[in-house]
PDB file of N, CA and C in Angstrom:
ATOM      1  N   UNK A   1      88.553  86.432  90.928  1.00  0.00           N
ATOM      2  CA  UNK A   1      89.307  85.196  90.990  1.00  0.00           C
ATOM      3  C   UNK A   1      88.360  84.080  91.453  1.00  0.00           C
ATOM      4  N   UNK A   2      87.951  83.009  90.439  1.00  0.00           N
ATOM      5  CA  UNK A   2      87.569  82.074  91.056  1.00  0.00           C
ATOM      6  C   UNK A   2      87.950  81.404  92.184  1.00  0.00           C
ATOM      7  N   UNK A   3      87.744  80.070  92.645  1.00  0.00           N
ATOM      8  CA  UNK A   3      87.917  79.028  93.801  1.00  0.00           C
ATOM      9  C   UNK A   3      89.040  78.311  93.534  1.00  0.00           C
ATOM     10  N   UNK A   4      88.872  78.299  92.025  1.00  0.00           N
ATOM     11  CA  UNK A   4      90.115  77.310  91.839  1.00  0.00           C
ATOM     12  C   UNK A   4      91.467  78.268  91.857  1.00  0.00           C
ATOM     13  N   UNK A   5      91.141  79.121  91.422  1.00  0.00           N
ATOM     14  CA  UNK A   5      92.710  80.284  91.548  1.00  0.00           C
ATOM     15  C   UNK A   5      93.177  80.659  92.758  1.00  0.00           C
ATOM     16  N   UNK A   6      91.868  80.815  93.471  1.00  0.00           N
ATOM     17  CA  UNK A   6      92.443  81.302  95.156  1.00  0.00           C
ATOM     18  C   UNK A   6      92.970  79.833  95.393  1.00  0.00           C
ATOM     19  N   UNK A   7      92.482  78.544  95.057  1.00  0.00           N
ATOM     20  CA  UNK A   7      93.256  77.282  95.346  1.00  0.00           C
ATOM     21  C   UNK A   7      94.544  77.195  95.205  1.00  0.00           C
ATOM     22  N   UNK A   8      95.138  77.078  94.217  1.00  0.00           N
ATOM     23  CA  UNK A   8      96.062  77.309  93.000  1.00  0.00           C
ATOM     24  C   UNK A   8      97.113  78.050  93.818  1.00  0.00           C
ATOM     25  N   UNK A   9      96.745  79.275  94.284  1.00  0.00           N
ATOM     26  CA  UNK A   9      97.554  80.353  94.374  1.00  0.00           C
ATOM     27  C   UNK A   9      98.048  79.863  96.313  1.00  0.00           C
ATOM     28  N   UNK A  10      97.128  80.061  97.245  1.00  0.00           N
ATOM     29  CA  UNK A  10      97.166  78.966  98.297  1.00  0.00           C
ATOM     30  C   UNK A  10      97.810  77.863  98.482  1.00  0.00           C
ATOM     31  N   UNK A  11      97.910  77.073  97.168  1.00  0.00           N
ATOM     32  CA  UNK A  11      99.109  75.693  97.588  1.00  0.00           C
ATOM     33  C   UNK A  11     100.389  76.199  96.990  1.00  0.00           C
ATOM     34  N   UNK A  12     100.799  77.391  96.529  1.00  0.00           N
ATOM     35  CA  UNK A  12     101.711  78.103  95.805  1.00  0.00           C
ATOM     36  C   UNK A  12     102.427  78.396  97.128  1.00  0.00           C
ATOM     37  N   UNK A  13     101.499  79.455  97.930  1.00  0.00           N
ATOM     38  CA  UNK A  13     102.072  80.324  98.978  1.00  0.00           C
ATOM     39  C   UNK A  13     102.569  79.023  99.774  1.00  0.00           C
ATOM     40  N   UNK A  14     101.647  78.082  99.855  1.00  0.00           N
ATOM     41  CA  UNK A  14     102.458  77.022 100.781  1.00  0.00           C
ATOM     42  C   UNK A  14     103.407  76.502 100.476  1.00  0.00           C
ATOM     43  N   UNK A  15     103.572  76.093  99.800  1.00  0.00           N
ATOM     44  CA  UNK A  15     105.017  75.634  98.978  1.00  0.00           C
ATOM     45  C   UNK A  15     105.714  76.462  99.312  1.00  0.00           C
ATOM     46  N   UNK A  16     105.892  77.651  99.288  1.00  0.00           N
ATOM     47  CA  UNK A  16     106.841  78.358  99.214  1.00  0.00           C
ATOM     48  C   UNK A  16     107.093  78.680 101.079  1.00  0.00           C
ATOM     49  N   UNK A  17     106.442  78.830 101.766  1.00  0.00           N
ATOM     50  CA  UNK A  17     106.275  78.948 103.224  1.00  0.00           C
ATOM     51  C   UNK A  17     106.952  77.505 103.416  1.00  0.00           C
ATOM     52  N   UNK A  18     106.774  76.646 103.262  1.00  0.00           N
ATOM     53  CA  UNK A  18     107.292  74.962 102.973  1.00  0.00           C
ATOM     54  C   UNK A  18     108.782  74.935 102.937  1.00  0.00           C
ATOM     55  N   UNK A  19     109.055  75.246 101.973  1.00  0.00           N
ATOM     56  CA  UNK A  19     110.625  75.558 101.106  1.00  0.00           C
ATOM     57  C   UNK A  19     111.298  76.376 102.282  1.00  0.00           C
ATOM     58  N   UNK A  20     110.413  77.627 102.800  1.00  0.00           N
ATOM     59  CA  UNK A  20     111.254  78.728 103.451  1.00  0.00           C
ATOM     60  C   UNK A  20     111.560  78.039 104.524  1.00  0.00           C
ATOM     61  N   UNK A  21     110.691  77.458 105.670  1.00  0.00           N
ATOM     62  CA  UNK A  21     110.641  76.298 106.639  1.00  0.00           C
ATOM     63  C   UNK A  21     111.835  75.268 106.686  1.00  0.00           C
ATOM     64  N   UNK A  22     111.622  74.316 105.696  1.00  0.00           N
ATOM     65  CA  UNK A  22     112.863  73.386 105.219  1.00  0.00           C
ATOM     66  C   UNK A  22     114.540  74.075 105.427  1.00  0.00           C
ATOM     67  N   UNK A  23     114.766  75.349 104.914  1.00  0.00           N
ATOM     68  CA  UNK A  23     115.836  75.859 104.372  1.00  0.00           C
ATOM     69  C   UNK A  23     116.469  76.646 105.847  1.00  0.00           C
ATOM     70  N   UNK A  24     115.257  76.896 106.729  1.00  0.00           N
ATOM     71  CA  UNK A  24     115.891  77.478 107.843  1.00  0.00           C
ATOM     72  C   UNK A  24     116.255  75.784 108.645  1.00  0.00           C
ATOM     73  N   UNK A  25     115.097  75.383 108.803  1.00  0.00           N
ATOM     74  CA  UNK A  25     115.711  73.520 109.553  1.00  0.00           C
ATOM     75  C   UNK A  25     116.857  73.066 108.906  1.00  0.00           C
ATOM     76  N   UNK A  26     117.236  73.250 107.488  1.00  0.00           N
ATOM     77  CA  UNK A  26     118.757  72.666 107.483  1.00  0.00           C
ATOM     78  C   UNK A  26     119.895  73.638 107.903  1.00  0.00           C
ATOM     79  N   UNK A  27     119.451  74.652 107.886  1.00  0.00           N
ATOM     80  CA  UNK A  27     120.559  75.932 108.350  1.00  0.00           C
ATOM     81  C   UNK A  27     120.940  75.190 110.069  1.00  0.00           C
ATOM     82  N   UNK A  28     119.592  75.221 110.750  1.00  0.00           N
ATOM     83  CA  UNK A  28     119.932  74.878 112.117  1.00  0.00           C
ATOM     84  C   UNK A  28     120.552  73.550 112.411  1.00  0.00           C
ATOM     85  N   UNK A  29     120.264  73.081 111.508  1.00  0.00           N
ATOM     86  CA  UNK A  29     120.728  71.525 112.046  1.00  0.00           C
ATOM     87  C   UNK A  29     122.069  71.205 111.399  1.00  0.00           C
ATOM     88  N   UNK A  30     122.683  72.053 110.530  1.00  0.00           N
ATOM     89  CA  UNK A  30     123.771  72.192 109.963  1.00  0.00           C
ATOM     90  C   UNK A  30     124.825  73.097 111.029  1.00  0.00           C
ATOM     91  N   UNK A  31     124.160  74.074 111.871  1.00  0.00           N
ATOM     92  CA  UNK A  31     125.046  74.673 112.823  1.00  0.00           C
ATOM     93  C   UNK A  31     125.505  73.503 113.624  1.00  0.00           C
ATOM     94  N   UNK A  32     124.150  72.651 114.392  1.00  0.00           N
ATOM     95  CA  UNK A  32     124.597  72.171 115.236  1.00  0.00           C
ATOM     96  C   UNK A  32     125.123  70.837 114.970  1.00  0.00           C
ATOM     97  N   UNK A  33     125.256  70.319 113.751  1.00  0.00           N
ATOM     98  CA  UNK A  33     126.171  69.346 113.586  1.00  0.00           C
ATOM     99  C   UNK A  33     127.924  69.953 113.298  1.00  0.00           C
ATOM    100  N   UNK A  34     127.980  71.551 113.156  1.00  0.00           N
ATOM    101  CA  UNK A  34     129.040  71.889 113.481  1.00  0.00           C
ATOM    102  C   UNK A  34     129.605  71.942 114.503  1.00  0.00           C
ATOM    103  N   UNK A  35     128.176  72.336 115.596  1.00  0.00           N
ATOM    104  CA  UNK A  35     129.063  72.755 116.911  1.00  0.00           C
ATOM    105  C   UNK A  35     129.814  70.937 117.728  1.00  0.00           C
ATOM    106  N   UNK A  36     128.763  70.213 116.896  1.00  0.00           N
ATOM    107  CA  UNK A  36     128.968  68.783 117.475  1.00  0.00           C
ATOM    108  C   UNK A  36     130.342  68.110 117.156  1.00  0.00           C
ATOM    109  N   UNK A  37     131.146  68.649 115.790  1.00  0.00           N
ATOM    110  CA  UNK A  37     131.961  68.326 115.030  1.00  0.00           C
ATOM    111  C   UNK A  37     132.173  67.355 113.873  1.00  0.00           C
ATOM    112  N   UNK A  38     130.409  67.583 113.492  1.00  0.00           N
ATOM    113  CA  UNK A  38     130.471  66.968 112.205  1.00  0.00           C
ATOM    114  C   UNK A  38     130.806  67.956 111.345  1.00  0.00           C
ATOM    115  N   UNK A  39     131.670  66.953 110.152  1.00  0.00           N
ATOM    116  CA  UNK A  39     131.994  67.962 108.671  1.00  0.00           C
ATOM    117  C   UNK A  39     130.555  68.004 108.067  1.00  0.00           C
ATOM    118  N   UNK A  40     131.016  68.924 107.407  1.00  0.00           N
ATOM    119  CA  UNK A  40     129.678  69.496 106.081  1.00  0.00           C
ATOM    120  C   UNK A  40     129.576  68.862 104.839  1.00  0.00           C
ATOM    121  N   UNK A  41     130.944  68.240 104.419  1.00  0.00           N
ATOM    122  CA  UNK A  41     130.718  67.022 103.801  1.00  0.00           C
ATOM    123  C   UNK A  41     130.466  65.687 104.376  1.00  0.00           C
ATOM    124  N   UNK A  42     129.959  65.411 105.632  1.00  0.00           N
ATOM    125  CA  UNK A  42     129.574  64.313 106.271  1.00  0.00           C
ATOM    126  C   UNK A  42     127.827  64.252 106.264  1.00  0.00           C
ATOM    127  N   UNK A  43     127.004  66.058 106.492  1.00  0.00           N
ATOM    128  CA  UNK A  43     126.203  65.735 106.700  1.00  0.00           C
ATOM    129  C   UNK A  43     125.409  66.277 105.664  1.00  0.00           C
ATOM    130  N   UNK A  44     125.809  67.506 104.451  1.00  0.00           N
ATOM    131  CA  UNK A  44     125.532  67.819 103.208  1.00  0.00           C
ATOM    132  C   UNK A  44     124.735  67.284 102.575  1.00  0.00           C
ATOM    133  N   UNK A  45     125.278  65.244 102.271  1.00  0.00           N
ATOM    134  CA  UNK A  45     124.320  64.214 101.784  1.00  0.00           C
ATOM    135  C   UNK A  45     123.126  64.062 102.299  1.00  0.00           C
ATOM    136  N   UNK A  46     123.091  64.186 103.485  1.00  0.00           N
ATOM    137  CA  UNK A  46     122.230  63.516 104.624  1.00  0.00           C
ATOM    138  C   UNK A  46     120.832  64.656 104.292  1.00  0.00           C
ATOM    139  N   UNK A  47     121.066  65.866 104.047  1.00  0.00           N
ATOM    140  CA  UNK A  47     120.077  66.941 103.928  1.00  0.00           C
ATOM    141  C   UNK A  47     119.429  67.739 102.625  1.00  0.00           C
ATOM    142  N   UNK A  48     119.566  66.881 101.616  1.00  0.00           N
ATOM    143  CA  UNK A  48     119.117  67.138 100.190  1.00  0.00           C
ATOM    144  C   UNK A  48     117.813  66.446 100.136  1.00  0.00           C
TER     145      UNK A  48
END
């Protein structure tokens, strides 16, 4: 594998480590705008 593939493949894994990151921070911040008593259609928009 060249430099550029181990590159390639490296901003892949990050992206995806990225995505996984993102998806747990809206999970959490979606609990605690429950526990706060925001709706999920209040804050749904807010997290796309």
């Amino acid at each position: 594998m060249d430099l550029n593939q181990k590159n390639n493949l490296t901003n892949k894994e990050f992206q995806n480590q990225a995505k996984m990151y993102m998806q747990k921070t809206k999970e959490i911040l979606l609990a605690i705008a429950k526990k706060e008593g925001i709706k999920d259609s209040e804050i749904n928009p807010l997290l796309k």
